[in-house]
Protein backbone atom coordinates (compact mmCIF):
# COMPACT_ATOMS: atom_id res chain seq x y z
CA UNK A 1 -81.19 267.49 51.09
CA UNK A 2 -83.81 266.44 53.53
CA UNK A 3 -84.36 267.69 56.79
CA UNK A 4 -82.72 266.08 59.55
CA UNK A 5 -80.41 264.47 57.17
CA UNK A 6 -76.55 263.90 57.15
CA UNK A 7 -74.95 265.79 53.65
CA UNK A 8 -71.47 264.25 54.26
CA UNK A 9 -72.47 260.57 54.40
CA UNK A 10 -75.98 260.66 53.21
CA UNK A 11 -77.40 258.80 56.44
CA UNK A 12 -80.34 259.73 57.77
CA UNK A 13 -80.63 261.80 61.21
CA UNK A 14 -78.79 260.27 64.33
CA UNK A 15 -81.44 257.39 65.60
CA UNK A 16 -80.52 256.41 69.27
CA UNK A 17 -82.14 253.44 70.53
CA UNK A 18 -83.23 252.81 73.73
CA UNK A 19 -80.65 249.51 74.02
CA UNK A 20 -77.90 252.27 73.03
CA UNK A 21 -78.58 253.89 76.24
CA UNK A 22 -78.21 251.10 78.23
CA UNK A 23 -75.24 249.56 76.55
CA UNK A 24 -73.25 253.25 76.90
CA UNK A 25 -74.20 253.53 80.84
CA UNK A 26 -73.22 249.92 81.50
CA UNK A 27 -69.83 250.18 79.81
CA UNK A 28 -69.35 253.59 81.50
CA UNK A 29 -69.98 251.67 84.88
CA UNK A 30 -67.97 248.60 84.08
CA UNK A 31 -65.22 251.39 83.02
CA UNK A 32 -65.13 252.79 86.00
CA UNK A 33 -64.64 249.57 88.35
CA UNK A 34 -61.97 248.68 85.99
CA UNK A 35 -60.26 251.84 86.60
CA UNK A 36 -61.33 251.78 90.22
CA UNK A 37 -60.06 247.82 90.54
CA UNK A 38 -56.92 247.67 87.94
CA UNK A 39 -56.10 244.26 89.45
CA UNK A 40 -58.26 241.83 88.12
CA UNK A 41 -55.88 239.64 86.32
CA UNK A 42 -53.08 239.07 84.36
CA UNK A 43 -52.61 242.43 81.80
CA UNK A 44 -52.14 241.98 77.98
CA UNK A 45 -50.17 244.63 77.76
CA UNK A 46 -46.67 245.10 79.41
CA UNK A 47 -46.46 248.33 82.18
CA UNK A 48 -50.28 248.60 82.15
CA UNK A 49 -52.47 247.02 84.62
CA UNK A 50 -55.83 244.54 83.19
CA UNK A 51 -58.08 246.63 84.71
CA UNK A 52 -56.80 249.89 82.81
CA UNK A 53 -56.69 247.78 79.70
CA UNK A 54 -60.35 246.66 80.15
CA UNK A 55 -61.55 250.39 81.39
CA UNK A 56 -60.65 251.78 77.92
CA UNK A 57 -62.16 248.58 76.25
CA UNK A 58 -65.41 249.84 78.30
CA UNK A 59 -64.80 253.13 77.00
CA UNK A 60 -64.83 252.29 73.37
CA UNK A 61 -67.86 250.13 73.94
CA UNK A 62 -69.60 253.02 75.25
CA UNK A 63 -68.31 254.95 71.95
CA UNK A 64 -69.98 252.76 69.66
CA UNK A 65 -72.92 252.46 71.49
CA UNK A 66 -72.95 256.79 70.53
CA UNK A 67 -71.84 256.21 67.36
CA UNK A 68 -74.14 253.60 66.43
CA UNK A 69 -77.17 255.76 65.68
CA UNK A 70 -75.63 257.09 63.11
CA UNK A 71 -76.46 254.18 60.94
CA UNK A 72 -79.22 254.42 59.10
CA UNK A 73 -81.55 253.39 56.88
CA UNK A 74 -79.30 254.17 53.67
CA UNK A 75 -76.35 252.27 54.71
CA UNK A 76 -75.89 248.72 53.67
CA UNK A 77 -78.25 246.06 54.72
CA UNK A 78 -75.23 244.26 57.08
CA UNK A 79 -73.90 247.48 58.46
CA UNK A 80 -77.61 247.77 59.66
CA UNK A 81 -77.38 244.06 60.63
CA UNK A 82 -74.60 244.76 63.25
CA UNK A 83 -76.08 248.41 63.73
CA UNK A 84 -78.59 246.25 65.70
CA UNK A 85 -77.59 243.31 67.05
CA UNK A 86 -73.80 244.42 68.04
CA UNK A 87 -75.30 244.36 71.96
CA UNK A 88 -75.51 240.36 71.87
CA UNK A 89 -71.27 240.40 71.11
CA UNK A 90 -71.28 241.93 74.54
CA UNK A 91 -72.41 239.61 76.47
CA UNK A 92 -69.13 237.49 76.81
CA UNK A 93 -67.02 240.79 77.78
CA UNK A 94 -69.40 241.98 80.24
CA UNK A 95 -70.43 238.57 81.65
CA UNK A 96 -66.35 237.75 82.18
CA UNK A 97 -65.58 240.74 83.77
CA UNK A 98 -68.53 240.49 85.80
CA UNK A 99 -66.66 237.82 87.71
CA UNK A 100 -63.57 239.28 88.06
CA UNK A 101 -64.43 242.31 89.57
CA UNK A 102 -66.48 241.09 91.84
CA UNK A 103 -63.76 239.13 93.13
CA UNK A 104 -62.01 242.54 93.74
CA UNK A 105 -65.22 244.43 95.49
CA UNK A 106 -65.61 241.16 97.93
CA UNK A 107 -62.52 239.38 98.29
CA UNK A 108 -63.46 236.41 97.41
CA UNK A 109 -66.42 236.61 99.66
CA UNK A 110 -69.16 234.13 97.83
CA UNK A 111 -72.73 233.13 98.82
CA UNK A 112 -72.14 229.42 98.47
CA UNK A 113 -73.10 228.17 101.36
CA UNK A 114 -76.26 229.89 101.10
CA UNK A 115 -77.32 228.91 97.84
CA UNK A 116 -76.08 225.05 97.90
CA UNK A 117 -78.15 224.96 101.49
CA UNK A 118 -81.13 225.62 99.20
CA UNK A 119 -80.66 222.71 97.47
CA UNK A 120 -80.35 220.98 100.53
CA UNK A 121 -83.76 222.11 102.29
CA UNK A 122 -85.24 221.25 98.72
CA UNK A 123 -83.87 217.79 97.76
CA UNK A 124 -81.93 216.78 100.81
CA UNK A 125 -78.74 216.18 99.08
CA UNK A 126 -76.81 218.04 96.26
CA UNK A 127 -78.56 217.71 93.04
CA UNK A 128 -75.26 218.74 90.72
CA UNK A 129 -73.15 215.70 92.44
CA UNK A 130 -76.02 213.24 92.23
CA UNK A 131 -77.17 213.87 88.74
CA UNK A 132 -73.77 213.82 87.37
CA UNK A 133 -72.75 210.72 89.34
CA UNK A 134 -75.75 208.99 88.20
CA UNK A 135 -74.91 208.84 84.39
CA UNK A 136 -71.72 210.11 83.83
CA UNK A 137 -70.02 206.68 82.90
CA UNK A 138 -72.54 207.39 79.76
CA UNK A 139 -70.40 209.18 76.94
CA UNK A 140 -73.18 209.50 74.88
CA UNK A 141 -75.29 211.36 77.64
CA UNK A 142 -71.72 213.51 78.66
CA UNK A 143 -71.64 214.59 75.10
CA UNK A 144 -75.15 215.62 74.89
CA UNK A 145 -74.92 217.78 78.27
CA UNK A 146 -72.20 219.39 76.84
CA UNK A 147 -73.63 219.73 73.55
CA UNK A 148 -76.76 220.98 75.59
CA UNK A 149 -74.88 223.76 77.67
CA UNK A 150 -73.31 224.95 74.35
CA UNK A 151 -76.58 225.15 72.75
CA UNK A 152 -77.38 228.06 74.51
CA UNK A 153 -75.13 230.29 73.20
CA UNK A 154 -76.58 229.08 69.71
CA UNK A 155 -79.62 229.81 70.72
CA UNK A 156 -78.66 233.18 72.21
CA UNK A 157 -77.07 234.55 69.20
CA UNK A 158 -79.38 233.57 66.44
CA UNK A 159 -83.32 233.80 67.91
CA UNK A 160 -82.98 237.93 68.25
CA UNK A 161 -82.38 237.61 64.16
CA UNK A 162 -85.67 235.87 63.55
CA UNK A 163 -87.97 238.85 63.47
CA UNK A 164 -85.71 240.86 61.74
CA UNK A 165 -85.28 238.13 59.04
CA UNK A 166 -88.58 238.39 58.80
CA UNK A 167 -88.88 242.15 57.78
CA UNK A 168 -90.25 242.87 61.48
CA UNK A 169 -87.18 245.42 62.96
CA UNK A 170 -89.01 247.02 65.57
CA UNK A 171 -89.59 243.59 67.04
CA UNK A 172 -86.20 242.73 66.67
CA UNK A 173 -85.05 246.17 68.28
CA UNK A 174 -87.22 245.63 71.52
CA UNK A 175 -86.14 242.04 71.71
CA UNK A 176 -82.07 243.25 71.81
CA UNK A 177 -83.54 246.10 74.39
CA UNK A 178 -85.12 243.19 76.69
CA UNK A 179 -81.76 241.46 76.10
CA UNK A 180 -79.74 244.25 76.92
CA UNK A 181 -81.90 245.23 79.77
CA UNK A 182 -81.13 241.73 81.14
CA UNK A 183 -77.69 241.72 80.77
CA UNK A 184 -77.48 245.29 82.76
CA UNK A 185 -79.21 244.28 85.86
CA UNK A 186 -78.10 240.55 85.93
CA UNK A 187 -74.27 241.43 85.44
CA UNK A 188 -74.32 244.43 87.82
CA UNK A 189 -76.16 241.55 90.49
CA UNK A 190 -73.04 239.16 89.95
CA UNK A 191 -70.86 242.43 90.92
CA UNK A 192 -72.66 242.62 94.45
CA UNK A 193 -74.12 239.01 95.22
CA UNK A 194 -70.86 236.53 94.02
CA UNK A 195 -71.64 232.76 93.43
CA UNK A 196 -68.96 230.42 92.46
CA UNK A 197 -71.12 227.27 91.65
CA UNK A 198 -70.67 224.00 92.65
CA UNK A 199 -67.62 223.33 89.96
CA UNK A 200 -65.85 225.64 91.76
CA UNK A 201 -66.91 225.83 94.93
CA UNK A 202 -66.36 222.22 96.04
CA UNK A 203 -63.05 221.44 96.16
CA UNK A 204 -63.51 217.66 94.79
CA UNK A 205 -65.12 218.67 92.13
CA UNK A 206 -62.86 221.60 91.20
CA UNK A 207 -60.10 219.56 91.33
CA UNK A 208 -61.26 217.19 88.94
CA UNK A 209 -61.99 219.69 86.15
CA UNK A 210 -64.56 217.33 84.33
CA UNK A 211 -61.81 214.67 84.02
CA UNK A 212 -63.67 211.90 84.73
CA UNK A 213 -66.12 212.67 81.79
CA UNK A 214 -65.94 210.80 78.61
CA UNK A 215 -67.34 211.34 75.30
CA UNK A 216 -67.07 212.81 72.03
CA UNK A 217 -66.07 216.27 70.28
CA UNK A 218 -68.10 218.47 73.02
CA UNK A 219 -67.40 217.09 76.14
CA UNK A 220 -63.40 217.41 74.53
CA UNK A 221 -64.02 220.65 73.56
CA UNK A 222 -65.40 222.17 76.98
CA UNK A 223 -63.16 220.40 79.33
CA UNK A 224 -60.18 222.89 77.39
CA UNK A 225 -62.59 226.08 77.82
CA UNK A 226 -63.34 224.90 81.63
CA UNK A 227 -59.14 224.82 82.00
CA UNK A 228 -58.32 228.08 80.43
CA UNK A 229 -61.35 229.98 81.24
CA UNK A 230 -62.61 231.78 84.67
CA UNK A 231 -66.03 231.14 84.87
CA UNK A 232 -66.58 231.74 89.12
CA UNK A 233 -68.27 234.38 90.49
CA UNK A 234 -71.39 234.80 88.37
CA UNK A 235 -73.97 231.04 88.94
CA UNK A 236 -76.86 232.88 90.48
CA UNK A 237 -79.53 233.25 88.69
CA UNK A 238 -78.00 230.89 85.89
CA UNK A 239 -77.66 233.25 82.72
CA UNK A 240 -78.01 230.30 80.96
CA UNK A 241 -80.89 229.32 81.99
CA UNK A 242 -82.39 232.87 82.22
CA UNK A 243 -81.58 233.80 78.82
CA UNK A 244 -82.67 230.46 77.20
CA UNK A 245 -85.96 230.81 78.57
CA UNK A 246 -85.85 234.40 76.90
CA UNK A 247 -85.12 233.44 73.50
CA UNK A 248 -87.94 230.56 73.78
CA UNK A 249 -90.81 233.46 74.70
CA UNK A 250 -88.59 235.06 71.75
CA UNK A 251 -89.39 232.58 69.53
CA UNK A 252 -93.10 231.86 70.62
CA UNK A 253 -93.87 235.39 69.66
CA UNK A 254 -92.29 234.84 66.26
CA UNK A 255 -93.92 231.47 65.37
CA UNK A 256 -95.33 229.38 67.99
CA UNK A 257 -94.05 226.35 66.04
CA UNK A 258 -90.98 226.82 66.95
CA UNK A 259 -91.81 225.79 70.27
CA UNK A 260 -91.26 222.45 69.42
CA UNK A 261 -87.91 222.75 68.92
CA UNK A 262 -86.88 225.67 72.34
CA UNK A 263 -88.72 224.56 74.69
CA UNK A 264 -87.18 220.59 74.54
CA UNK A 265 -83.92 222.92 74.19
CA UNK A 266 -84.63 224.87 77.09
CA UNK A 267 -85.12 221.62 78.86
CA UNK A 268 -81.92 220.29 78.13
CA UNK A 269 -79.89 223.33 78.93
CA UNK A 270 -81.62 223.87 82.46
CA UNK A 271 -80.63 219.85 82.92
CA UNK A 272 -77.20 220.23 81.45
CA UNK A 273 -75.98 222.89 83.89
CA UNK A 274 -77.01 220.82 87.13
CA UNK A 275 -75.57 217.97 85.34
CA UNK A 276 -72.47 219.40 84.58
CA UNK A 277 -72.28 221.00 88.11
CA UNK A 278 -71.78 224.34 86.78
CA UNK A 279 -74.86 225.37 88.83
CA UNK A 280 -76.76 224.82 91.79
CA UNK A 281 -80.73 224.11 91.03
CA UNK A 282 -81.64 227.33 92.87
CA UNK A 283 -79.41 228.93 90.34
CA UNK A 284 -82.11 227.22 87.69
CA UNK A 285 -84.77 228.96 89.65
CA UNK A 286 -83.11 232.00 90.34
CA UNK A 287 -82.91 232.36 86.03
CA UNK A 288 -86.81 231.18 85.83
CA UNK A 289 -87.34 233.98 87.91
CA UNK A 290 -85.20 236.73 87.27
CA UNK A 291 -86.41 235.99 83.30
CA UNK A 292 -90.00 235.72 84.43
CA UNK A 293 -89.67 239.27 86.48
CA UNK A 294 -87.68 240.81 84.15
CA UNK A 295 -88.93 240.45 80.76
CA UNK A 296 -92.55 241.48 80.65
CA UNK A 297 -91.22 244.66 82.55
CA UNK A 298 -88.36 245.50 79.75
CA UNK A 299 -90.87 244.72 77.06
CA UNK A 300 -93.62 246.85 78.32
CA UNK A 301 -90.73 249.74 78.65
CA UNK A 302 -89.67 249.63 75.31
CA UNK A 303 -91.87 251.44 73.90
CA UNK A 304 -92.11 254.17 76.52
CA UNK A 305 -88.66 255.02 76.27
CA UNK A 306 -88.22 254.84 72.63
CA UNK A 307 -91.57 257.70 72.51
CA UNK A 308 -89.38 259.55 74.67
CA UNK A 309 -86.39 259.47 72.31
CA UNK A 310 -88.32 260.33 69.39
CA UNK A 311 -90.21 263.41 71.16
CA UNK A 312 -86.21 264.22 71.79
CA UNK A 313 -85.65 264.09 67.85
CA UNK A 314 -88.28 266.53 66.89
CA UNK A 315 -87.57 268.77 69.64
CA UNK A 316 -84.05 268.62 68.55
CA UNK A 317 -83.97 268.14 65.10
């Protein structure tokens, strides 16, 4: 047997990744709060509270994000698959309970006002109820908002795979460490600095509960998820915008031909979360930003820390 090997399952040495890290300290955090904040909702399971519930979810998140490394090269080419790209599943669970526990830290306190005034100093009126008003007796334009805002979670899950498609994994592993990167300091920011959105904030407009759209299968389809599903708390900076924008430089660094597909999608999802007053426009410049701060940092870091890890191997073997 090799040095460094494992006999029992024949996997090579234990290979933490710098996006491991991160995942295991933000689902130790998020643990934590849910522990610390057990009433965030209504509980799945009788005689236990939802925040108990969700701390030992965070727990066995930060479990596989130790357990992880211990896929290797020999295993199979999908267990490797998931081995790195099992952060992006996260995103959802952290992003939700995001929002609910920063209900519970602030008491419903929300920067609102603050953030729709903005708008106001900018355009002079609200850009989420004009847009909106101005076109929404269009089905065809409803459906391809909605179509628009759901493209981003298309574009979200399959751009990281690109590169590793491709036969290029350490690209692919320092594009899920950017992402993850993102997702830790954006989701802790929603913990401490609560937007609602306009959707929720203004009570016209969260009263009608896109009701007065028409259209086709995606404007159907959302107006059940907007019913069911708490989406208040977490507008500013606009994940969807700031992550969109990071799968486009994604993509450019690819194949810049694919530009001509993101950045028209980009377009449209910036445009369909005014539209569908999910966001403010300072939330849309709050994800340029945050994206256009954040990423060149993360990537630059990658490799720093993953040296680091390395040295740790060999000192450790």
């Amino acid at each position: 047997m090799k040095s460094r090997e494992i006999a029992v399952i024949g996997l090579p040495r234990y290979r933490l990744l710098p996006q491991d890290l991160v995942v295991g300290a933000l689902a130790l955090v998020f643990a934590l709060l849910s522990f610390a904040f057990p009433q965030t909702g209504r509980s799945p399971l009788p005689g236990i509270a939802r925040g108990e519930v969700m701390g030992l979810a965070f727990l066995v998140v930060a479990a596989v994000a130790a357990l992880a490394p211990l896929v290797g090269e020999g295993a199979p080419k999908a267990l490797r698959f998931v081995r790195t790209f099992f952060p992006q599943a996260l995103l959802i669970l952290f992003f939700q309970e995001s929002i609910l526990l920063s209900v519970e830290l602030f008491r419903g306190r929300a920067f609102d006002d603050l953030i729709a005034a903005v708008d106001k100093a900018i355009f002079g009126f609200q850009p989420s109820r004009w847009f909106h008003n101005a076109l929404d007796s269009i089905p065809s334009v409803n459906d391809l908002m909605f179509a628009s805002y759901f493209l981003y979670y298309v574009l979200f899950a399959v751009t990281p795979w690109i590169p590793w498609l491709a036969g290029h994994r350490e690209e692919a592993e320092r594009g899920v460490f950017v992402i993850v990167g993102m997702m830790a300091v954006v989701f802790v920011w929603y913990l401490f600095f609560r937007v609602e959105g306009p959707k929720y904030w203004f009570p016209d407009l969260r009263a009608a509960a896109y009701g007065e759209f028409t259209g086709g299968i995606f404007v159907r389809f959302f107006q059940r998820v907007f019913r069911t599903t708490p989406l208040y708390g977490a507008a500013f900076p606009s994940t969807h915008v700031a992550f969109t924008l990071l799968m486009t430089i994604f993509a450019a660094r690819s194949d810049r031909r694919l530009l001509w597909i993101y950045i028209p999608g980009a377009i449209l999802v910036g445009c369909s979360t005014v539209y569908l007053y999910a966001h403010y426009f300072a939330d849309v410049l709050g994800g340029i930003v945050a994206t256009a701060i954040l990423e060149p940092i993360l990537w630059r870091l990658y490799p720093a820390v993953n040296r680091a890890l390395r040295k740790a191997e060999e000192r450790h073997p």
